[in-house]
PDB file of N, CA and C in Angstrom:
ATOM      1  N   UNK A   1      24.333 -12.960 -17.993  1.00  0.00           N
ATOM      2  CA  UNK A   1      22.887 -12.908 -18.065  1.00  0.00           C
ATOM      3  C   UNK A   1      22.454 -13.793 -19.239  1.00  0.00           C
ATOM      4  N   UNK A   2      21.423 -14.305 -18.844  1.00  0.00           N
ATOM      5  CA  UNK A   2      21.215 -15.412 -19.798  1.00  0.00           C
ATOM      6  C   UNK A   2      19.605 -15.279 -20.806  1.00  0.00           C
ATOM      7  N   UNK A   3      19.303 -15.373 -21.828  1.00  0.00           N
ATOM      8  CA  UNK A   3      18.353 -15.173 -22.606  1.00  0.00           C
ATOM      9  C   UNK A   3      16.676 -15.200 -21.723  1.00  0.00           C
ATOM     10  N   UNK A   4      17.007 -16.610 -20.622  1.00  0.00           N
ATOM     11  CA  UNK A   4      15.290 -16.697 -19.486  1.00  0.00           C
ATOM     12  C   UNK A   4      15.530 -14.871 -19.355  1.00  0.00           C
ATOM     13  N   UNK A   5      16.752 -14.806 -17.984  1.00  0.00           N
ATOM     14  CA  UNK A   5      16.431 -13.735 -17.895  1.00  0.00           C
ATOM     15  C   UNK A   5      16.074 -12.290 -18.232  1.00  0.00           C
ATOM     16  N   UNK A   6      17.019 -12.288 -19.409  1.00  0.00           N
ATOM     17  CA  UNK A   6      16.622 -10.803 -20.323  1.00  0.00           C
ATOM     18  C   UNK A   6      14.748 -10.932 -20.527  1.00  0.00           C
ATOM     19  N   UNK A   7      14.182 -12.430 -20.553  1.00  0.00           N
ATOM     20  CA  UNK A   7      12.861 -12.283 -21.313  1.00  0.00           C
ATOM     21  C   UNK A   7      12.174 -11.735 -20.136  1.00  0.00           C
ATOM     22  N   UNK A   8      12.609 -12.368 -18.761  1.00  0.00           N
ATOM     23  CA  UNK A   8      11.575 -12.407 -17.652  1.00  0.00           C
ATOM     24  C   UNK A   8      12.083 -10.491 -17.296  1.00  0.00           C
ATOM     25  N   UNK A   9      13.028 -10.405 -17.918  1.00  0.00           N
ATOM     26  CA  UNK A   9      13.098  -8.498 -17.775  1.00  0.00           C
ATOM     27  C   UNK A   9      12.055  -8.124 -18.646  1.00  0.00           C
ATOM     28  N   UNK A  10      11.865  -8.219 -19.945  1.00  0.00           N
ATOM     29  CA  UNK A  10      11.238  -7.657 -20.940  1.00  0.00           C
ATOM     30  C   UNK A  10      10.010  -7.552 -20.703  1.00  0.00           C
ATOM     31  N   UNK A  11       9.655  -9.111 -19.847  1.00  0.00           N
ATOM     32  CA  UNK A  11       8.086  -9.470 -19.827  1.00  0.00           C
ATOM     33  C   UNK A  11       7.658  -8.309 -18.666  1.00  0.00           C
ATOM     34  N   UNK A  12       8.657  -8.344 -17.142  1.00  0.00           N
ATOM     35  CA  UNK A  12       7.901  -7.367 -16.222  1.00  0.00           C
ATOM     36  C   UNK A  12       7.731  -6.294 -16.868  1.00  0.00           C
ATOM     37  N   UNK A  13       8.882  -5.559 -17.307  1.00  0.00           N
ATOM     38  CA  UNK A  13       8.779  -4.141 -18.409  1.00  0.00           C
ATOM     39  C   UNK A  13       7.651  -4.035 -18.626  1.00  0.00           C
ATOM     40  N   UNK A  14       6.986  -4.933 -19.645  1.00  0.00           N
ATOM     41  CA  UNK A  14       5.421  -4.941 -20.453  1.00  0.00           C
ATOM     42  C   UNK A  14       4.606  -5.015 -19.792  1.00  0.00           C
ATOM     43  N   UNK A  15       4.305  -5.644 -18.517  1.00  0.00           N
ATOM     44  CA  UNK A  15       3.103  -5.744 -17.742  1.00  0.00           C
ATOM     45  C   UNK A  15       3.460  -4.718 -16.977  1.00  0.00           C
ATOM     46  N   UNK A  16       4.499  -4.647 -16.056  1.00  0.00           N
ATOM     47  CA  UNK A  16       4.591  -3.225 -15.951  1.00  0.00           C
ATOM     48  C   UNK A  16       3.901  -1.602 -16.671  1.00  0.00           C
ATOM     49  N   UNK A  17       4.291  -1.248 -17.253  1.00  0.00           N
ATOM     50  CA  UNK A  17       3.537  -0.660 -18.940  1.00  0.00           C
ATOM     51  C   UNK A  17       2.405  -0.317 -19.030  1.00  0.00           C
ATOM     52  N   UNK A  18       1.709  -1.788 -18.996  1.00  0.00           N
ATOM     53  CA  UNK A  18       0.451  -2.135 -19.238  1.00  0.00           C
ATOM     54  C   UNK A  18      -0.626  -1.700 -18.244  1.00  0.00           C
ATOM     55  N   UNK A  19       0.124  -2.413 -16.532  1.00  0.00           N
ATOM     56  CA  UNK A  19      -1.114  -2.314 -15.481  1.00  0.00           C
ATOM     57  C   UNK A  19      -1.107  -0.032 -15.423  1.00  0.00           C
ATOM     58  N   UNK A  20       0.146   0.170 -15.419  1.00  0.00           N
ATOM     59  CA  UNK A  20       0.604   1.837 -15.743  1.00  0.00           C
ATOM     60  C   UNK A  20      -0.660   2.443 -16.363  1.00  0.00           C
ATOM     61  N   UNK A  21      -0.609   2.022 -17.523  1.00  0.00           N
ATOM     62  CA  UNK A  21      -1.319   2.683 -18.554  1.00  0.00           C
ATOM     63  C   UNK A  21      -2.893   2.434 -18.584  1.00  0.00           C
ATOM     64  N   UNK A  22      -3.043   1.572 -18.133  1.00  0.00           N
ATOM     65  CA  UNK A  22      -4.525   1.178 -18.266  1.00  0.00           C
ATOM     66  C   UNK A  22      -5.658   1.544 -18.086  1.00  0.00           C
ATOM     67  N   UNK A  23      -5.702   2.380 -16.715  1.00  0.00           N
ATOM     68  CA  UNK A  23      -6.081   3.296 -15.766  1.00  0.00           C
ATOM     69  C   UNK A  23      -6.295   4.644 -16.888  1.00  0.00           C
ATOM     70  N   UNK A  24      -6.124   5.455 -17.702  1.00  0.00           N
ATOM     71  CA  UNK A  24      -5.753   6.361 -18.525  1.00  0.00           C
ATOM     72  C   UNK A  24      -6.122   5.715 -19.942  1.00  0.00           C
ATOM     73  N   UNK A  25      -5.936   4.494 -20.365  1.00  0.00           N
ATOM     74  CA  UNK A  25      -6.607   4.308 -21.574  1.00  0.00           C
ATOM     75  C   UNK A  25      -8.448   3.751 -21.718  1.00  0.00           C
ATOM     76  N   UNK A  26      -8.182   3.460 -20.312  1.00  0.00           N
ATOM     77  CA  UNK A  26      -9.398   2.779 -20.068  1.00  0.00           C
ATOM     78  C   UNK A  26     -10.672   4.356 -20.198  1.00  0.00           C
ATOM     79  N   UNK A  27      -9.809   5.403 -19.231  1.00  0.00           N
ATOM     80  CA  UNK A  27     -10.865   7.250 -19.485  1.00  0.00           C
ATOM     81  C   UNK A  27     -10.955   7.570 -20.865  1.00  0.00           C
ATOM     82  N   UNK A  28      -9.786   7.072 -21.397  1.00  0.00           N
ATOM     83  CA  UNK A  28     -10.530   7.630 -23.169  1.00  0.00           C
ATOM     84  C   UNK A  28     -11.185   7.009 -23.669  1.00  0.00           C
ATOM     85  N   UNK A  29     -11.266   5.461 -23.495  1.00  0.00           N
ATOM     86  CA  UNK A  29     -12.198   4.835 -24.203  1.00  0.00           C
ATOM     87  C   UNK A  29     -13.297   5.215 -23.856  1.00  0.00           C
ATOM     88  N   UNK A  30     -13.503   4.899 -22.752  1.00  0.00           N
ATOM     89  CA  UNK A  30     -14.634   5.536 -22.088  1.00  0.00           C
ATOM     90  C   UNK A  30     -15.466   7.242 -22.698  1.00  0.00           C
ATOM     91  N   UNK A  31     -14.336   7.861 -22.407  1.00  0.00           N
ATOM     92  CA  UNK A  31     -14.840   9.390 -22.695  1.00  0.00           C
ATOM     93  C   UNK A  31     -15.029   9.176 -24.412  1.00  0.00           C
ATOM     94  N   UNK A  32     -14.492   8.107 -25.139  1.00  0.00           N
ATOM     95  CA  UNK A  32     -14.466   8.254 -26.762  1.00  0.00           C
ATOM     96  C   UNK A  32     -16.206   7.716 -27.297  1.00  0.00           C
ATOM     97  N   UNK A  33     -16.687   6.855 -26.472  1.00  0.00           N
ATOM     98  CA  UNK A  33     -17.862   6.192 -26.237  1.00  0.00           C
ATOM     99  C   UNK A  33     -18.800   7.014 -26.094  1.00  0.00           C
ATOM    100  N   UNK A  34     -18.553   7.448 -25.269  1.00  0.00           N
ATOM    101  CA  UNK A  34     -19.878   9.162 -24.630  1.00  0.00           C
ATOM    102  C   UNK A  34     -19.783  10.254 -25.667  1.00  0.00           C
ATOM    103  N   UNK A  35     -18.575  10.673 -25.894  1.00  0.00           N
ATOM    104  CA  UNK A  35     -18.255  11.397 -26.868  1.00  0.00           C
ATOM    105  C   UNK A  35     -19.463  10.969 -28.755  1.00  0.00           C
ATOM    106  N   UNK A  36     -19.155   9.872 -28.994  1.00  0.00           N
ATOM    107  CA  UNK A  36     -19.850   9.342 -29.867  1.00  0.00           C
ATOM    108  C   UNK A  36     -20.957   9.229 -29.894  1.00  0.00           C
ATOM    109  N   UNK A  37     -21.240   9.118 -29.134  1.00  0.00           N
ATOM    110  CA  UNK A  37     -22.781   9.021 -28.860  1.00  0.00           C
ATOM    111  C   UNK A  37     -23.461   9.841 -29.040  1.00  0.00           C
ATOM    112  N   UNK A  38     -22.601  10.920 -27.475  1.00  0.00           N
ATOM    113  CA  UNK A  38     -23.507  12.616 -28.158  1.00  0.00           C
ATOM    114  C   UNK A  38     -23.397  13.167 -29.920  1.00  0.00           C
ATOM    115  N   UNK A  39     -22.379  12.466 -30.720  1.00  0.00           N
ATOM    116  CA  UNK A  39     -22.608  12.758 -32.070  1.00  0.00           C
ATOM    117  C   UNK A  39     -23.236  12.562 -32.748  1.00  0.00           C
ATOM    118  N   UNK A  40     -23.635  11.048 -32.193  1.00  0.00           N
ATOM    119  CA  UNK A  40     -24.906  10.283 -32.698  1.00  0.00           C
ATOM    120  C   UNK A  40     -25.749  11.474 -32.767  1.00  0.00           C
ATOM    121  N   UNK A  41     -26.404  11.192 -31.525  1.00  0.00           N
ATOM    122  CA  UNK A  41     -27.371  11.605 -30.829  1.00  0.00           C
ATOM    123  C   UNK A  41     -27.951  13.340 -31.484  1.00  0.00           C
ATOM    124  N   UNK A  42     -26.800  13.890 -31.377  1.00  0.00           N
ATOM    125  CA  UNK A  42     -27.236  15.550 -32.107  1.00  0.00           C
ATOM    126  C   UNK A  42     -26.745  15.342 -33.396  1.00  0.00           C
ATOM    127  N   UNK A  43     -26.383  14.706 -33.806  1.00  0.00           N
ATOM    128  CA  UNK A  43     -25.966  14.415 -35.472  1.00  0.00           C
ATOM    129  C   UNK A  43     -24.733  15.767 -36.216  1.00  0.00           C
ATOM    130  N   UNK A  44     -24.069  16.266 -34.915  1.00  0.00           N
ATOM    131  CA  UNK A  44     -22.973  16.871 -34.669  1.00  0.00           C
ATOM    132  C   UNK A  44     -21.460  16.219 -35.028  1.00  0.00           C
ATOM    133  N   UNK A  45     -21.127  16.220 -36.293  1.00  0.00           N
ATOM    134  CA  UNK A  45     -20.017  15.906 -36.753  1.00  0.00           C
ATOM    135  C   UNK A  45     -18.569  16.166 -37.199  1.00  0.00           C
ATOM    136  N   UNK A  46     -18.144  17.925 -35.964  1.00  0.00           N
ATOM    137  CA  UNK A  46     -17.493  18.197 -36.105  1.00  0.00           C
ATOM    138  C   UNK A  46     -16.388  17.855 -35.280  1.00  0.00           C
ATOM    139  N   UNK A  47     -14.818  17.586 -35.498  1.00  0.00           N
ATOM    140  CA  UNK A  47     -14.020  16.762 -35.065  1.00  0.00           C
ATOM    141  C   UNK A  47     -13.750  17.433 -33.427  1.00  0.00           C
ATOM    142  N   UNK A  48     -13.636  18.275 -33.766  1.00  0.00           N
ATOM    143  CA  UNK A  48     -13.152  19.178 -32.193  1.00  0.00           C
ATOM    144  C   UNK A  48     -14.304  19.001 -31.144  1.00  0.00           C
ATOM    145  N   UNK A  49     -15.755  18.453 -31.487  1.00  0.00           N
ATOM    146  CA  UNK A  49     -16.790  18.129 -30.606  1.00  0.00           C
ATOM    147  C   UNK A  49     -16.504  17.028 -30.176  1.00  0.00           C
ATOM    148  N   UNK A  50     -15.640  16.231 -30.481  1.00  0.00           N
ATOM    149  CA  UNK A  50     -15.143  14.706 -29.943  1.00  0.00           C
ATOM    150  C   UNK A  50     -13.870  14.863 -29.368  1.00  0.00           C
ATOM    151  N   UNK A  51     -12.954  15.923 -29.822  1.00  0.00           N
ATOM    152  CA  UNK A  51     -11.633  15.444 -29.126  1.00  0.00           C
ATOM    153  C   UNK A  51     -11.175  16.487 -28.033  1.00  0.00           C
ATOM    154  N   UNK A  52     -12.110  17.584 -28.133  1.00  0.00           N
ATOM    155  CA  UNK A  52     -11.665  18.247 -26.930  1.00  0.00           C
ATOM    156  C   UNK A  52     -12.144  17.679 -26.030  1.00  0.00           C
ATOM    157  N   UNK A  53     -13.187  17.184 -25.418  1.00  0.00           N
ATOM    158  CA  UNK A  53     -13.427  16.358 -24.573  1.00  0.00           C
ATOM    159  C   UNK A  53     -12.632  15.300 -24.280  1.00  0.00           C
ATOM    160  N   UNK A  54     -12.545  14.799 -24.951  1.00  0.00           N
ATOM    161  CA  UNK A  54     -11.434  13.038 -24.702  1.00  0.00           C
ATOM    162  C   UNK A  54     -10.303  13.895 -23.911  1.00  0.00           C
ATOM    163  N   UNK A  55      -9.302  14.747 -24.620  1.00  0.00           N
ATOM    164  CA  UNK A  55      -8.263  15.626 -24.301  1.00  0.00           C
ATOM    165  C   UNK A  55      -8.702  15.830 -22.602  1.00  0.00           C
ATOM    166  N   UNK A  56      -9.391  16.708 -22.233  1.00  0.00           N
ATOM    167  CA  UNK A  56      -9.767  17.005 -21.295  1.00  0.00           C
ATOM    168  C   UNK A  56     -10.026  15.474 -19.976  1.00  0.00           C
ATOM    169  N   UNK A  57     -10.656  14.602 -21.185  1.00  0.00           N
ATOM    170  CA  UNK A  57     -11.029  13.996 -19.698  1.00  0.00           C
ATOM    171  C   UNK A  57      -9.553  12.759 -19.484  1.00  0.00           C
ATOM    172  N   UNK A  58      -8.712  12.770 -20.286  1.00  0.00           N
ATOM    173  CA  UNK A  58      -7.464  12.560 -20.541  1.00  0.00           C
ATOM    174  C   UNK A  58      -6.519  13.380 -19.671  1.00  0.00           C
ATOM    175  N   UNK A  59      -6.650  14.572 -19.466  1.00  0.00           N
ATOM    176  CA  UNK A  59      -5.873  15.189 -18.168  1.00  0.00           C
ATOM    177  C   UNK A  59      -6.334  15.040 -16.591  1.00  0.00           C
ATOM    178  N   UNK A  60      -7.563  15.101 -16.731  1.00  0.00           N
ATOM    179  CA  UNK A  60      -8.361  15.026 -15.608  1.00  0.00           C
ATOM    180  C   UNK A  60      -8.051  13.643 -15.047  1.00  0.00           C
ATOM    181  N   UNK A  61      -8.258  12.662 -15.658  1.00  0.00           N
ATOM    182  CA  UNK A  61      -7.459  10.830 -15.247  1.00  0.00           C
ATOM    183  C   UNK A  61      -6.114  11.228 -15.040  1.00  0.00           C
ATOM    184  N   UNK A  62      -5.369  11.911 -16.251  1.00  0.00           N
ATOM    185  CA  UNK A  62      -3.770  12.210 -15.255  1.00  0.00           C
ATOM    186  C   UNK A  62      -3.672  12.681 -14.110  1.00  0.00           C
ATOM    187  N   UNK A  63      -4.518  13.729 -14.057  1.00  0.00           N
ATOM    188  CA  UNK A  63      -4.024  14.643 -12.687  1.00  0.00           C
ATOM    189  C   UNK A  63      -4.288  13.718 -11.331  1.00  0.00           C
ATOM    190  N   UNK A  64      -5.642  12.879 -11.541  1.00  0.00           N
ATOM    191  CA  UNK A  64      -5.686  11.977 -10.572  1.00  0.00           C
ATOM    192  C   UNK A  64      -5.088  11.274 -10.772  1.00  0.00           C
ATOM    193  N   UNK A  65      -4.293  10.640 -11.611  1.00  0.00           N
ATOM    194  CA  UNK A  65      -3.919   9.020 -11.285  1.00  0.00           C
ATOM    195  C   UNK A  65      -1.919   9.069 -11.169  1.00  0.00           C
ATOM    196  N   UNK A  66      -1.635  10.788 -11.200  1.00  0.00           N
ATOM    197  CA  UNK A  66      -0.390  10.576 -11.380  1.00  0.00           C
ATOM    198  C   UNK A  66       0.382   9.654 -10.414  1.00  0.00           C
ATOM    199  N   UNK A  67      -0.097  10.439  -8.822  1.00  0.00           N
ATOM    200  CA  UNK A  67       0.602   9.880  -7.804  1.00  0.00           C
ATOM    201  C   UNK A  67       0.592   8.288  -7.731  1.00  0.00           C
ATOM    202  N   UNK A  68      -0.473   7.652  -8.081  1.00  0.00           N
ATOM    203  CA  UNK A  68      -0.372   6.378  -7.867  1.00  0.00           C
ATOM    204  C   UNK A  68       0.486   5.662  -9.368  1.00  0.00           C
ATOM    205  N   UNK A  69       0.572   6.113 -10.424  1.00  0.00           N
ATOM    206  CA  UNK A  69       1.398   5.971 -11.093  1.00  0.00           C
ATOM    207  C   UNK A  69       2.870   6.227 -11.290  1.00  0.00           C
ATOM    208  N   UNK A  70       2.903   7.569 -10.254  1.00  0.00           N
ATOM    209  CA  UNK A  70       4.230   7.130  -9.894  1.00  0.00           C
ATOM    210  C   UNK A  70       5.021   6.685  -8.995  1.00  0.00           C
ATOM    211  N   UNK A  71       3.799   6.158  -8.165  1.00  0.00           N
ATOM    212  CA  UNK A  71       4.642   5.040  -6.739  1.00  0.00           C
ATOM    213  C   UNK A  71       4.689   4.000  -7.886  1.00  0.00           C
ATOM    214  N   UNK A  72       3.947   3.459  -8.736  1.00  0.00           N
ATOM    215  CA  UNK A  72       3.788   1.825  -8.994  1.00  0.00           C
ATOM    216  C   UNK A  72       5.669   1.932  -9.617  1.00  0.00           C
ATOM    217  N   UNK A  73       5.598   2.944 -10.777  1.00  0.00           N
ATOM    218  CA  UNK A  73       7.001   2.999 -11.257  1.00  0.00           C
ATOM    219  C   UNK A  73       8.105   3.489 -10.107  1.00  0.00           C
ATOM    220  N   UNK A  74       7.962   3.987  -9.163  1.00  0.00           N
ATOM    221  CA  UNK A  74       8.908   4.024  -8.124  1.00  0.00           C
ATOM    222  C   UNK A  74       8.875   2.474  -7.476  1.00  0.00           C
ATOM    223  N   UNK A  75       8.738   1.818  -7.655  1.00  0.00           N
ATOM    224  CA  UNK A  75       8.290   0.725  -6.846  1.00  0.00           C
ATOM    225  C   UNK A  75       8.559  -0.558  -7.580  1.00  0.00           C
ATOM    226  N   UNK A  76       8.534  -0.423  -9.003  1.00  0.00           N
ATOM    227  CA  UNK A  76       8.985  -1.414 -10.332  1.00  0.00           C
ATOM    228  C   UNK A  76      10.720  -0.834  -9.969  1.00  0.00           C
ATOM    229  N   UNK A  77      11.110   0.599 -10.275  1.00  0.00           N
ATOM    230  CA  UNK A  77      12.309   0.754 -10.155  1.00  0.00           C
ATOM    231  C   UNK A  77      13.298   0.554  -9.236  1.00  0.00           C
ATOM    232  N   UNK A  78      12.508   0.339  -8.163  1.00  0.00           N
ATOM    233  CA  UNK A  78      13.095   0.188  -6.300  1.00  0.00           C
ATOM    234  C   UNK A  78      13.230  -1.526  -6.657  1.00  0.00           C
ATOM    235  N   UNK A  79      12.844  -1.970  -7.137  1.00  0.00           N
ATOM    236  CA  UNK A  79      12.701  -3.583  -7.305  1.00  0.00           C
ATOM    237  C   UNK A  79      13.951  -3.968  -7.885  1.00  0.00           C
ATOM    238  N   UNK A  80      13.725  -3.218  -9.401  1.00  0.00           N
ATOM    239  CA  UNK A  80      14.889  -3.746 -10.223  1.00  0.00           C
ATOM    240  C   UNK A  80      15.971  -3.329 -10.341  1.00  0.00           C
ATOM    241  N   UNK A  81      15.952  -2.834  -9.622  1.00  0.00           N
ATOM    242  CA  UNK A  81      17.875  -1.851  -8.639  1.00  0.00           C
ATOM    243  C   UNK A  81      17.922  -2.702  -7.746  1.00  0.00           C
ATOM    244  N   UNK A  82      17.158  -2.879  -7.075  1.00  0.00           N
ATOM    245  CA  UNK A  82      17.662  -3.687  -5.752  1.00  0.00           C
ATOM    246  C   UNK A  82      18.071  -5.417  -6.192  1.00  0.00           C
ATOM    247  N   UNK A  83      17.785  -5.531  -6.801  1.00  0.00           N
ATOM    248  CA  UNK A  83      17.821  -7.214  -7.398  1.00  0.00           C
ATOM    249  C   UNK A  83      18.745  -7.142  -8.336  1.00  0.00           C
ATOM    250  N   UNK A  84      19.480  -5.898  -8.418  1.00  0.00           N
ATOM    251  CA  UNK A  84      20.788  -6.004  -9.635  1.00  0.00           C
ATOM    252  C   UNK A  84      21.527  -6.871 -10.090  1.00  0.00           C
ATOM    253  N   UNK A  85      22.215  -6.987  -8.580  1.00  0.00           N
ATOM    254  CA  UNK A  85      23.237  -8.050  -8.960  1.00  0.00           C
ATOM    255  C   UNK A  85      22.987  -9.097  -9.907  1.00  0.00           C
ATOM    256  N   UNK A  86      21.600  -9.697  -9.727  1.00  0.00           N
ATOM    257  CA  UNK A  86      21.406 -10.878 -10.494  1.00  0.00           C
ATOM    258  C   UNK A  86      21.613 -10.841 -11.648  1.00  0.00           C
ATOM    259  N   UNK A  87      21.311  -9.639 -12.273  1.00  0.00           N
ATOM    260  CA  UNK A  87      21.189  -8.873 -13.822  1.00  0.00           C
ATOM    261  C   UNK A  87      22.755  -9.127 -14.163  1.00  0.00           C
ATOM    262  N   UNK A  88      23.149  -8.483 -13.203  1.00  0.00           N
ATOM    263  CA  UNK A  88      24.695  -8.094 -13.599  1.00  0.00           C
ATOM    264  C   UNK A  88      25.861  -9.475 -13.834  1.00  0.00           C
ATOM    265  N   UNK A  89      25.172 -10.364 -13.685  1.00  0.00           N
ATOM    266  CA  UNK A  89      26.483 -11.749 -13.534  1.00  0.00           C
ATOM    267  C   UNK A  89      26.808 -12.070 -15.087  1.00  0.00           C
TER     268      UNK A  89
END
């Protein structure tokens, strides 16, 4: 195995990762935004008024997004098993 390939492993890994996660970081930002606001807004500055929410809407994106998160990684892993050999020379 030669250095291209270890990178072009490393690189799917990361975008891999990335498109994974995104979906789920994208609800907290989101929920961290709204969250802030209403602090603004009522001038409510206690920490647990911001993070139980995020928390919450942080499971709620998991519970929906598991299944399709875990075909994408069933589906990264079905890839890079099946294309072994190449790895392996």
């Amino acid at each position: 195995m030669n250095a291209h390939t270890v990178v072009d492993l490393l690189r799917q890994a990361l975008l891999a990762t990335f498109w994974i996660s995104l979906p789920i970081l994208t609800i907290g930002l989101l929920a961290g935004i709204v969250m802030s606001l209403v602090q603004i807004v009522t001038s409510m500055q206690d920490t647990a008024v911001g993070t139980v929410p995020r928390l919450a809407a942080f499971l709620v994106g998991l519970l929906f997004l598991l299944p399709w998160m875990l075909a994408r990684m069933v589906s990264y892993t079905t890839v890079l098993f099946g294309d072994l050999t190449r790895y392996a020379r």
